[in-house]
N, C-alpha and C. Protein backbone atom coordinates (compact mmCIF):
# COMPACT_ATOMS: atom_id res chain seq x y z
N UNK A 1 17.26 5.97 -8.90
CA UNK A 1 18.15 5.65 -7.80
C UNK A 1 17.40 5.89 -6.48
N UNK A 2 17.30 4.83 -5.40
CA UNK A 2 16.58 5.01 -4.30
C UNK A 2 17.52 6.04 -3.46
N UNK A 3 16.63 6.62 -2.71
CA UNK A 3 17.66 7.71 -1.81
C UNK A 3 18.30 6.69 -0.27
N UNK A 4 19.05 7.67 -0.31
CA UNK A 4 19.51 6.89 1.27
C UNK A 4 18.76 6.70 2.15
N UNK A 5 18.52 5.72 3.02
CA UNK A 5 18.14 4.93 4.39
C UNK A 5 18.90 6.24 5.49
N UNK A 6 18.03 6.65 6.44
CA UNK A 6 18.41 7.43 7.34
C UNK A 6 18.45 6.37 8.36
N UNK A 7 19.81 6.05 8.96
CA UNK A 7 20.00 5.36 10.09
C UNK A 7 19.79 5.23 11.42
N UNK A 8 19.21 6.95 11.57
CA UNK A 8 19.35 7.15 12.80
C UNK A 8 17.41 6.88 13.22
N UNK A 9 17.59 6.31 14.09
CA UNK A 9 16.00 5.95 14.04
C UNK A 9 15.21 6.93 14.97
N UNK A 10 13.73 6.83 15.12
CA UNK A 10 13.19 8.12 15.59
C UNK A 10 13.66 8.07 17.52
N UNK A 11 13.94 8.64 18.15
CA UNK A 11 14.06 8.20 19.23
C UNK A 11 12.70 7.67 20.13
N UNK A 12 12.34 7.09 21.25
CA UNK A 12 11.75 6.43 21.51
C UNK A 12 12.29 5.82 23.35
N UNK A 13 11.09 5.63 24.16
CA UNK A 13 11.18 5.55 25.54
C UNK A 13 12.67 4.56 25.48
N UNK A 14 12.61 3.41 25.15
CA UNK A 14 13.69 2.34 24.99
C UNK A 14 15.23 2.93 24.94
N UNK A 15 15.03 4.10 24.18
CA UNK A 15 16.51 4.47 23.49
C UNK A 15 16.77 5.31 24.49
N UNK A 16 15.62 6.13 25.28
CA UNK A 16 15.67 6.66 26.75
C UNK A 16 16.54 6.02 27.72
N UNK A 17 15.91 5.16 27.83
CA UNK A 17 15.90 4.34 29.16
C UNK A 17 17.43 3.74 28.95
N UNK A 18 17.96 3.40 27.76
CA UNK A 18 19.17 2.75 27.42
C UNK A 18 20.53 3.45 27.60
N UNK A 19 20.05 5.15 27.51
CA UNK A 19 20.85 5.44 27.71
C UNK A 19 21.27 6.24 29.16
N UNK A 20 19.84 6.25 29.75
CA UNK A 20 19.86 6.45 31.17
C UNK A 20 21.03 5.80 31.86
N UNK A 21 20.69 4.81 31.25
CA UNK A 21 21.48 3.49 32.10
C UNK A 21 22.91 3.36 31.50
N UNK A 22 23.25 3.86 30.87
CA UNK A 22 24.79 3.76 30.33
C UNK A 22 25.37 4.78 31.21
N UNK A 23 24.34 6.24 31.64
CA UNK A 23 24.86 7.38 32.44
C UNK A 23 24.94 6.99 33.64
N UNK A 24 23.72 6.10 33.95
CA UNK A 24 23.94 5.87 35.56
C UNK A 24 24.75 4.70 36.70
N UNK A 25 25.47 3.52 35.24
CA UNK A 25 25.96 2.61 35.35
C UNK A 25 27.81 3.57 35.05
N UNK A 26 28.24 4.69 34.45
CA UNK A 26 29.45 4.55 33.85
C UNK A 26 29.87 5.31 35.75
N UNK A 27 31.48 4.52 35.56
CA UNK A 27 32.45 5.14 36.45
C UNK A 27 33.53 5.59 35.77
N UNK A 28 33.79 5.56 34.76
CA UNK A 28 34.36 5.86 33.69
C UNK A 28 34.02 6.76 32.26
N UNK A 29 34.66 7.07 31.41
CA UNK A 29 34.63 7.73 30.46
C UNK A 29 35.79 8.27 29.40
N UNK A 30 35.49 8.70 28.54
CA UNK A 30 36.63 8.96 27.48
C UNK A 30 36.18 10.20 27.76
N UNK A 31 36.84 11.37 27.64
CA UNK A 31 36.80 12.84 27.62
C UNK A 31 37.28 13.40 26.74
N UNK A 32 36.70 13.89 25.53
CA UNK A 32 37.40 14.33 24.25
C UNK A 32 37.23 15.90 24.49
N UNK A 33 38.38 16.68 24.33
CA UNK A 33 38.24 17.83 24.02
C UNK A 33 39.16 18.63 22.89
N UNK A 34 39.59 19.84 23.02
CA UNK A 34 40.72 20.38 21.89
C UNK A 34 41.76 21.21 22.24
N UNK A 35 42.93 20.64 21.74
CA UNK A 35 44.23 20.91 22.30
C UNK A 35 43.97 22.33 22.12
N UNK A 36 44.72 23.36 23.14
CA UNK A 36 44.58 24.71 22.59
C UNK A 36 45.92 24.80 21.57
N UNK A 37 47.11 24.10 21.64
CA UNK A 37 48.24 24.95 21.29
C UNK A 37 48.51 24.54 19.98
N UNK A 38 47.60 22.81 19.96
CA UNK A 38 47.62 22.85 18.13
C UNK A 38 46.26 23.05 17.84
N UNK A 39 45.26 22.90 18.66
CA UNK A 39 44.16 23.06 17.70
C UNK A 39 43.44 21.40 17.45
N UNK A 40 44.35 20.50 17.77
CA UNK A 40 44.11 18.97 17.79
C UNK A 40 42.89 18.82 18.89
N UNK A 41 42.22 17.46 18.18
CA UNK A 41 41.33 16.81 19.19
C UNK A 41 42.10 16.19 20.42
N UNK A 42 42.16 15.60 21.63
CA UNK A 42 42.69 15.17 22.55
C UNK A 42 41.49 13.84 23.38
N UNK A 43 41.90 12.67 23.76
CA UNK A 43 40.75 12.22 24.20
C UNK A 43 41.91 11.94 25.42
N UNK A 44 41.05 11.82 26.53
CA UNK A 44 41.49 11.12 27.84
C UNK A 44 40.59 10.16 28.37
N UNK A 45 41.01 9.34 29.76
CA UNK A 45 40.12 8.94 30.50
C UNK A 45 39.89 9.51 31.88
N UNK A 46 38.56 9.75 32.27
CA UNK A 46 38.51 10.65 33.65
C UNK A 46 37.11 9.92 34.40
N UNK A 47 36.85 9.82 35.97
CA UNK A 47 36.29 9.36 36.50
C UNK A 47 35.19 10.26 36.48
N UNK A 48 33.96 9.15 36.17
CA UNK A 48 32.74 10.05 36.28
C UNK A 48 31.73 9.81 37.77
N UNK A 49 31.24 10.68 38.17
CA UNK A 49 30.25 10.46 38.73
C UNK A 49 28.76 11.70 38.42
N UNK A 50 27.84 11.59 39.19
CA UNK A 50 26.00 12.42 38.59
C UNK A 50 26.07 13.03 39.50
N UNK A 51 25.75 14.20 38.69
CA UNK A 51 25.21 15.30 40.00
C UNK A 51 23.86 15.16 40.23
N UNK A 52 23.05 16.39 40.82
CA UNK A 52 21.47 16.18 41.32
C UNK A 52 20.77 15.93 39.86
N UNK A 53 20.89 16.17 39.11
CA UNK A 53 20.10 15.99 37.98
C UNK A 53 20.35 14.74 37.18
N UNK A 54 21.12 13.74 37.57
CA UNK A 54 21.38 12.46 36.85
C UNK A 54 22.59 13.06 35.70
N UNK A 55 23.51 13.85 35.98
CA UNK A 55 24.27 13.87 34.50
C UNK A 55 25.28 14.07 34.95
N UNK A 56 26.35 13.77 34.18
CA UNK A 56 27.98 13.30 34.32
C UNK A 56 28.73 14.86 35.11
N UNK A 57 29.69 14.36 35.83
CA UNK A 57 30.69 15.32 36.68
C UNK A 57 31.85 15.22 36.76
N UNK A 58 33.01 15.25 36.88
CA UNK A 58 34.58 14.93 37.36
C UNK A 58 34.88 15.73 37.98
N UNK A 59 36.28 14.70 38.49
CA UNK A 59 37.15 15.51 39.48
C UNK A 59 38.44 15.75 38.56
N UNK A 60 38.98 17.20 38.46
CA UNK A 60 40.13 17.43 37.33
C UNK A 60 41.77 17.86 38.31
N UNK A 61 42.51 17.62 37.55
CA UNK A 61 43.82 18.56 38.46
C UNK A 61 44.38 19.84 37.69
N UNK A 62 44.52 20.76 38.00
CA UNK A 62 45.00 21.87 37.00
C UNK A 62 46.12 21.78 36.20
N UNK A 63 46.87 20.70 36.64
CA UNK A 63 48.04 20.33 36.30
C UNK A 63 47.90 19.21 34.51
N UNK A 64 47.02 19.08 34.83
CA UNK A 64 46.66 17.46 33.52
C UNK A 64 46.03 18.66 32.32
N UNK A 65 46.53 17.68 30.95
CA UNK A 65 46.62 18.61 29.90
C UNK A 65 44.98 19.17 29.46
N UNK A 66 44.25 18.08 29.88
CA UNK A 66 42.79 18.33 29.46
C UNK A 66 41.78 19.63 30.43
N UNK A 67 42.18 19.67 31.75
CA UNK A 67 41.86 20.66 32.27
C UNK A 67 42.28 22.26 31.43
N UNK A 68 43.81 22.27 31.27
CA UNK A 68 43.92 23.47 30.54
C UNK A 68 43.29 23.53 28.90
N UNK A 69 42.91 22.51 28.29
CA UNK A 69 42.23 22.23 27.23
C UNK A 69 40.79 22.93 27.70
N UNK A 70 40.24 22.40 28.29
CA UNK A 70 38.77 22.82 29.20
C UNK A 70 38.52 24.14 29.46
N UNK A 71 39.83 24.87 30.28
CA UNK A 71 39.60 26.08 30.64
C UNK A 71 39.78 27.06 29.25
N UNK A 72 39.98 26.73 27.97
CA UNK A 72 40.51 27.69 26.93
C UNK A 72 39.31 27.44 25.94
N UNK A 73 38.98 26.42 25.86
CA UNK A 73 37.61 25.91 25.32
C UNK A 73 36.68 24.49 26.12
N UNK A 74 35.72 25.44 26.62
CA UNK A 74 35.07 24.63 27.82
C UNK A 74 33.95 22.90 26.58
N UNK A 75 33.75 22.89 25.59
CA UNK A 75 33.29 22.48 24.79
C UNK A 75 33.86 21.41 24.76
N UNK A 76 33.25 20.24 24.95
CA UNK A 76 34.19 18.31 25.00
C UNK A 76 32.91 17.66 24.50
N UNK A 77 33.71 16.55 24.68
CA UNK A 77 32.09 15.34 24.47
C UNK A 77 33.08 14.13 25.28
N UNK A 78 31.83 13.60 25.85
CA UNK A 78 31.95 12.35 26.42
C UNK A 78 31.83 11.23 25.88
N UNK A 79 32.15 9.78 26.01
CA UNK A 79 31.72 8.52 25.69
C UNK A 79 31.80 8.13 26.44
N UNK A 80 30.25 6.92 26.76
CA UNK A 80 29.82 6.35 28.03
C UNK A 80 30.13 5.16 27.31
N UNK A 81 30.32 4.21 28.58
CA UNK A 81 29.34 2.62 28.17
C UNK A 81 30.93 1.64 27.44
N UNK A 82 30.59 0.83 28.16
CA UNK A 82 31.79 -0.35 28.07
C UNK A 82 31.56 -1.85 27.39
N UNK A 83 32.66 -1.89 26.94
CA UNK A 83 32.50 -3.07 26.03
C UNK A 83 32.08 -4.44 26.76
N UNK A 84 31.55 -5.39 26.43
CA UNK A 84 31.54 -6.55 27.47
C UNK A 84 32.58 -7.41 27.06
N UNK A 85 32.37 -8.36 28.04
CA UNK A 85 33.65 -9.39 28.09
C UNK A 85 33.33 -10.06 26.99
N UNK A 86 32.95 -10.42 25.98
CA UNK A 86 32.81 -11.33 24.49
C UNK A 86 32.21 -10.62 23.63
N UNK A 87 32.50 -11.32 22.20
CA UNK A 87 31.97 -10.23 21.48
C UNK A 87 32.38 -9.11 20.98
N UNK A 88 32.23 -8.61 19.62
CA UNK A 88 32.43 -7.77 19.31
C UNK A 88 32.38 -6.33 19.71
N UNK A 89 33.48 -5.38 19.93
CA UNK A 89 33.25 -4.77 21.07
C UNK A 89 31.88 -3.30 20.37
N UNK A 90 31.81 -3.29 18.93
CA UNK A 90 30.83 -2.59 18.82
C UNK A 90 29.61 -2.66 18.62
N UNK A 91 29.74 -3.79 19.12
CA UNK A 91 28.24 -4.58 18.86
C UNK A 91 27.39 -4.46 20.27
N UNK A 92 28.37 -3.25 21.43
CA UNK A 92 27.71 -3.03 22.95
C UNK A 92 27.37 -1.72 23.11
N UNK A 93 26.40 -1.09 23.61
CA UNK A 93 25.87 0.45 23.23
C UNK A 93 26.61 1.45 23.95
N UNK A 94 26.80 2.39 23.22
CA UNK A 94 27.86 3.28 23.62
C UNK A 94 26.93 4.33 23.85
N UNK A 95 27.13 5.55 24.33
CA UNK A 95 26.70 7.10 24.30
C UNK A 95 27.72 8.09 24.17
N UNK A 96 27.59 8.98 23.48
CA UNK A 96 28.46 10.32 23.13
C UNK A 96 27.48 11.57 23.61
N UNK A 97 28.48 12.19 24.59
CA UNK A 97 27.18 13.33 24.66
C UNK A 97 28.39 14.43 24.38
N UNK A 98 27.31 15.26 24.01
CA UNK A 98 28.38 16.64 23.62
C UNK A 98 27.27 17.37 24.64
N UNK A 99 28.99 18.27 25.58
CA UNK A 99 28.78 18.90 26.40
C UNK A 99 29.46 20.36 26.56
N UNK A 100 29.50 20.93 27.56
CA UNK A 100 29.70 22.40 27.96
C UNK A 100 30.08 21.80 29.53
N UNK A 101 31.93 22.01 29.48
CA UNK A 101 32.49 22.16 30.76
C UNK A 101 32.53 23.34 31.72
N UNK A 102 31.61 22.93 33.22
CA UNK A 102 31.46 24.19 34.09
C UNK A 102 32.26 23.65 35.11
N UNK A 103 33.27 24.33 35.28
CA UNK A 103 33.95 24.54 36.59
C UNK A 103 33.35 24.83 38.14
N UNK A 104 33.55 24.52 38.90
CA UNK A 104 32.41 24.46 40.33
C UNK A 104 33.53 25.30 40.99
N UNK A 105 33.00 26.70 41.46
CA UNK A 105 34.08 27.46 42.11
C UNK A 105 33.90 26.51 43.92
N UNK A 106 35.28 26.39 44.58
CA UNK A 106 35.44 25.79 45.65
C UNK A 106 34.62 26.35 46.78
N UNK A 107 33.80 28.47 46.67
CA UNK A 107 33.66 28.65 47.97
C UNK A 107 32.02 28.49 46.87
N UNK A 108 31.75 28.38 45.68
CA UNK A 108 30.38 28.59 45.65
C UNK A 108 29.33 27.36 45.61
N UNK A 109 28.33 27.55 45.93
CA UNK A 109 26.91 27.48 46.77
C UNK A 109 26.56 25.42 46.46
N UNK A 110 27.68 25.31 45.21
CA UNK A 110 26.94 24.21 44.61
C UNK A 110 28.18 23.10 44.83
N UNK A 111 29.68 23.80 45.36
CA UNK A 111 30.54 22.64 45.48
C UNK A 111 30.24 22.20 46.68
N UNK A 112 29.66 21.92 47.84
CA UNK A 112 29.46 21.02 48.80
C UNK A 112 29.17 19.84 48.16
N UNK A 113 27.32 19.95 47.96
CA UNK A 113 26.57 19.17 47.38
C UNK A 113 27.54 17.95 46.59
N UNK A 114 27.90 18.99 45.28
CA UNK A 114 28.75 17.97 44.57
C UNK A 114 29.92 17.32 45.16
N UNK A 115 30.54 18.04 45.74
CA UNK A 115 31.76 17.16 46.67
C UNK A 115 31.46 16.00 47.48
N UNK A 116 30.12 15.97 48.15
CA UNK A 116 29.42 14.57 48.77
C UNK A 116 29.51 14.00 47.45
N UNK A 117 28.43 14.18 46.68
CA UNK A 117 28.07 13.41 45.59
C UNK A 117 29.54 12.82 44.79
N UNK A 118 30.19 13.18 44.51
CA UNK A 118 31.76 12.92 43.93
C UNK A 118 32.26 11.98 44.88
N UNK A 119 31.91 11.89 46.44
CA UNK A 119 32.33 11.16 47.12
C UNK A 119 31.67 10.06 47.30
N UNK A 120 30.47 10.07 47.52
CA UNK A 120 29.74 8.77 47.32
C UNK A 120 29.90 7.83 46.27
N UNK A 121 30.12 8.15 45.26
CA UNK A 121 30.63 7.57 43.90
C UNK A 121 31.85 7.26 43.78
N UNK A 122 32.78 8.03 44.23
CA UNK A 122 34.17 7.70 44.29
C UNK A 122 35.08 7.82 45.46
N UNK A 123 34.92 7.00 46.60
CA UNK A 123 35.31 7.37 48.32
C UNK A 123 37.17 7.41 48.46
N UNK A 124 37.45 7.14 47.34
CA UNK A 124 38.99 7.04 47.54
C UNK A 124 39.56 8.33 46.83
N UNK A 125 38.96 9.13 46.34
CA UNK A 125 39.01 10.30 45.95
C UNK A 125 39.34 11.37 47.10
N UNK A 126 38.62 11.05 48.41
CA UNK A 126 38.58 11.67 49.40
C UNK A 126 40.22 12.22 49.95
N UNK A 127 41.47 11.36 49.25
CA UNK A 127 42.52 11.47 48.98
C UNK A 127 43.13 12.39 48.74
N UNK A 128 42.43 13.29 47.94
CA UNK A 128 42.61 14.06 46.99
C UNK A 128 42.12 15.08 46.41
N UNK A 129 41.06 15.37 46.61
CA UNK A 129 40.01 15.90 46.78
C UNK A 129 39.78 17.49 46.87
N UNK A 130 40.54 17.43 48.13
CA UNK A 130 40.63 19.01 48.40
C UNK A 130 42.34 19.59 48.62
N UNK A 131 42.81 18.69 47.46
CA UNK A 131 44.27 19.39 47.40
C UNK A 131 43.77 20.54 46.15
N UNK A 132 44.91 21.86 46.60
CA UNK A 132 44.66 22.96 45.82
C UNK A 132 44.32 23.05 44.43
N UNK A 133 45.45 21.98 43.29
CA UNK A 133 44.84 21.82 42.13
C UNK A 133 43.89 21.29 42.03
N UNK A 134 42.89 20.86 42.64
CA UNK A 134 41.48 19.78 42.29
C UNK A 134 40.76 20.71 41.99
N UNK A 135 40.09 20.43 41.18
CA UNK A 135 38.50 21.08 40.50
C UNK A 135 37.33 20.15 40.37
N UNK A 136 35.81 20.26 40.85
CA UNK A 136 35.01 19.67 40.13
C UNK A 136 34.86 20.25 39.09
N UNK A 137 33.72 19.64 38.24
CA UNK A 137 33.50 19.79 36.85
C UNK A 137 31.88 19.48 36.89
N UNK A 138 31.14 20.03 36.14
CA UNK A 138 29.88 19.83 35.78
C UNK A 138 29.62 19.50 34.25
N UNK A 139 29.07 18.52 33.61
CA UNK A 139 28.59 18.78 32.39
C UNK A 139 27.57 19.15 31.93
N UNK A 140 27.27 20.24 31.44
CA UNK A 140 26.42 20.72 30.79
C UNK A 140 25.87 20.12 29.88
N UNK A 141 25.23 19.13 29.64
CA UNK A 141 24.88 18.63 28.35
C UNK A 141 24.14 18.61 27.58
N UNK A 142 24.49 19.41 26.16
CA UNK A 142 23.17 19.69 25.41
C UNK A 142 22.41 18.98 24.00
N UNK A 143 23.17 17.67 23.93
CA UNK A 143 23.04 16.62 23.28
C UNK A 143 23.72 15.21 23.15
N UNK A 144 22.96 14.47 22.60
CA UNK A 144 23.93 12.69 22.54
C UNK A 144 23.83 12.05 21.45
N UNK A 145 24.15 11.08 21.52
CA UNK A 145 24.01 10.66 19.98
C UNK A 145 24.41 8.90 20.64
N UNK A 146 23.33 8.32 20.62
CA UNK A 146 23.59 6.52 21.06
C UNK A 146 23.36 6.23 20.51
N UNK A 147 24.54 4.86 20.45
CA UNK A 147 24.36 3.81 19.43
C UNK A 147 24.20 2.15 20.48
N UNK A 148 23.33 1.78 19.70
CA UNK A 148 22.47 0.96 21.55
C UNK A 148 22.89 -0.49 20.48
N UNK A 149 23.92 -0.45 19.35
CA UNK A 149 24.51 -2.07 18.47
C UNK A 149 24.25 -2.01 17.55
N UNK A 150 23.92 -2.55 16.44
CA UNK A 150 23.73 -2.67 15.31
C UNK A 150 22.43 -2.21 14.69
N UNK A 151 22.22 -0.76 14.36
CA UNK A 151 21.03 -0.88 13.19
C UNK A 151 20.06 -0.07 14.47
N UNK A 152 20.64 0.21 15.60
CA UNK A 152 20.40 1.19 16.80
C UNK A 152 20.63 2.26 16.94
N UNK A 153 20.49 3.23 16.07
CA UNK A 153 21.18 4.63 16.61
C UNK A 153 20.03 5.62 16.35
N UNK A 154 20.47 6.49 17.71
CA UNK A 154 19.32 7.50 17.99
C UNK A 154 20.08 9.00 18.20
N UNK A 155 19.50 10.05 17.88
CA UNK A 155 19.75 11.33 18.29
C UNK A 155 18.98 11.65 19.70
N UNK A 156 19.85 12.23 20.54
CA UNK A 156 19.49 12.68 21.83
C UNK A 156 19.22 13.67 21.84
N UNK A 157 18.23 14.46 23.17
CA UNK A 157 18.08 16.20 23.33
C UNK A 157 18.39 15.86 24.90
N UNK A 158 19.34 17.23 25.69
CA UNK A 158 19.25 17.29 26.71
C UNK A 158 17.62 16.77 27.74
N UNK A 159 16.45 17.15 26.93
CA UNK A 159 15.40 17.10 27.60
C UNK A 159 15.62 15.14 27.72
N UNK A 160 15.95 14.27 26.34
CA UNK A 160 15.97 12.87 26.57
C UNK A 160 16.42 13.00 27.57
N UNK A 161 17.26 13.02 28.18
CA UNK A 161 18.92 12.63 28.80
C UNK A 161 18.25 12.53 30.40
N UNK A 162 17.46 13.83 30.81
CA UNK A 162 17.10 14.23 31.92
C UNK A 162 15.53 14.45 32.53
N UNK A 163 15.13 14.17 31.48
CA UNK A 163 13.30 14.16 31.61
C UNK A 163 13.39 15.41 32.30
N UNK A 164 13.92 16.39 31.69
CA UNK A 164 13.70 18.11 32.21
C UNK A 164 12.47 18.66 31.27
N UNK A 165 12.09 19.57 31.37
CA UNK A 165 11.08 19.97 30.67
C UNK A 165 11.86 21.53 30.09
């Protein structure tokens, strides 16, 4: 009996670059995290924008169920990357990154920065922004997993994601 075909192929600059661009193209996202009170998965949709390092951020309200999901277990994953207008919709490359939700305290050192940056990306936010429930969000991200269509799938390392060393 032949053994199984490992699908996931070796990663490679291409699968880089592919998914660079799913991070630096999304304004959008699915936000999966876990209910605290059952224990259930939960997915939402939440506006993304990059902080200084090229990697995903939001703006949250304390009030929405996924923030208190976040604050009880900071641990989610994201999905980038949108279907196109024809075509099968999984036949267009997606990204999943599993992350670590950091809260940006309002007086500390790093919410300015990000508050421009959140604004440049999203100017109608400015709305809203600095009402009391608002929080930024940072993702921590310490892996991905893209699937760039058919017979495409790669394992990510934070170092892919960010050309950090």
């Amino acid at each position: 009996m032949a053994s199984p075909v490992d699908p996931i192929r070796p990663t490679d600059a291409d699968a880089r670059a592919l998914a660079r661009s799913l991070i630096d193209d999304a304004r959008f996202a699915a936000l999966g995290v876990i209910e605290p009170a059952s224990g259930a998965p939960m997915v939402t949709r939440v506006a993304i924008a990059r902080d200084a390092r090229g990697l995903p951020m939001t703006l949250v309200s304390d009030l929405s169920q996924h923030t208190k999901a976040l604050r009880s277990n900071p641990a989610c994953s994201l999905l980038l990357g949108e279907p196109g207008p024809r075509g099968d919709p999984l036949m267009h490359p997606r990204l999943t990154l599993q992350c670590r939700a950091v809260f940006v305290a309002p007086a500390g050192t790093e919410h300015g920065a990000l508050r421009a940056r959140y604004l440049a990306q999203h100017p109608k936010a400015k709305l809203y922004i600095d009402f009391g429930d608002f929080r930024l969000i940072r993702f921590d991200v310490h892996s991905g997993f893209l699937n760039g269509g058919f017979g495409k799938a790669f394992n990510l390392t934070a170092k892919d994601l960010t050309g950090a060393s």
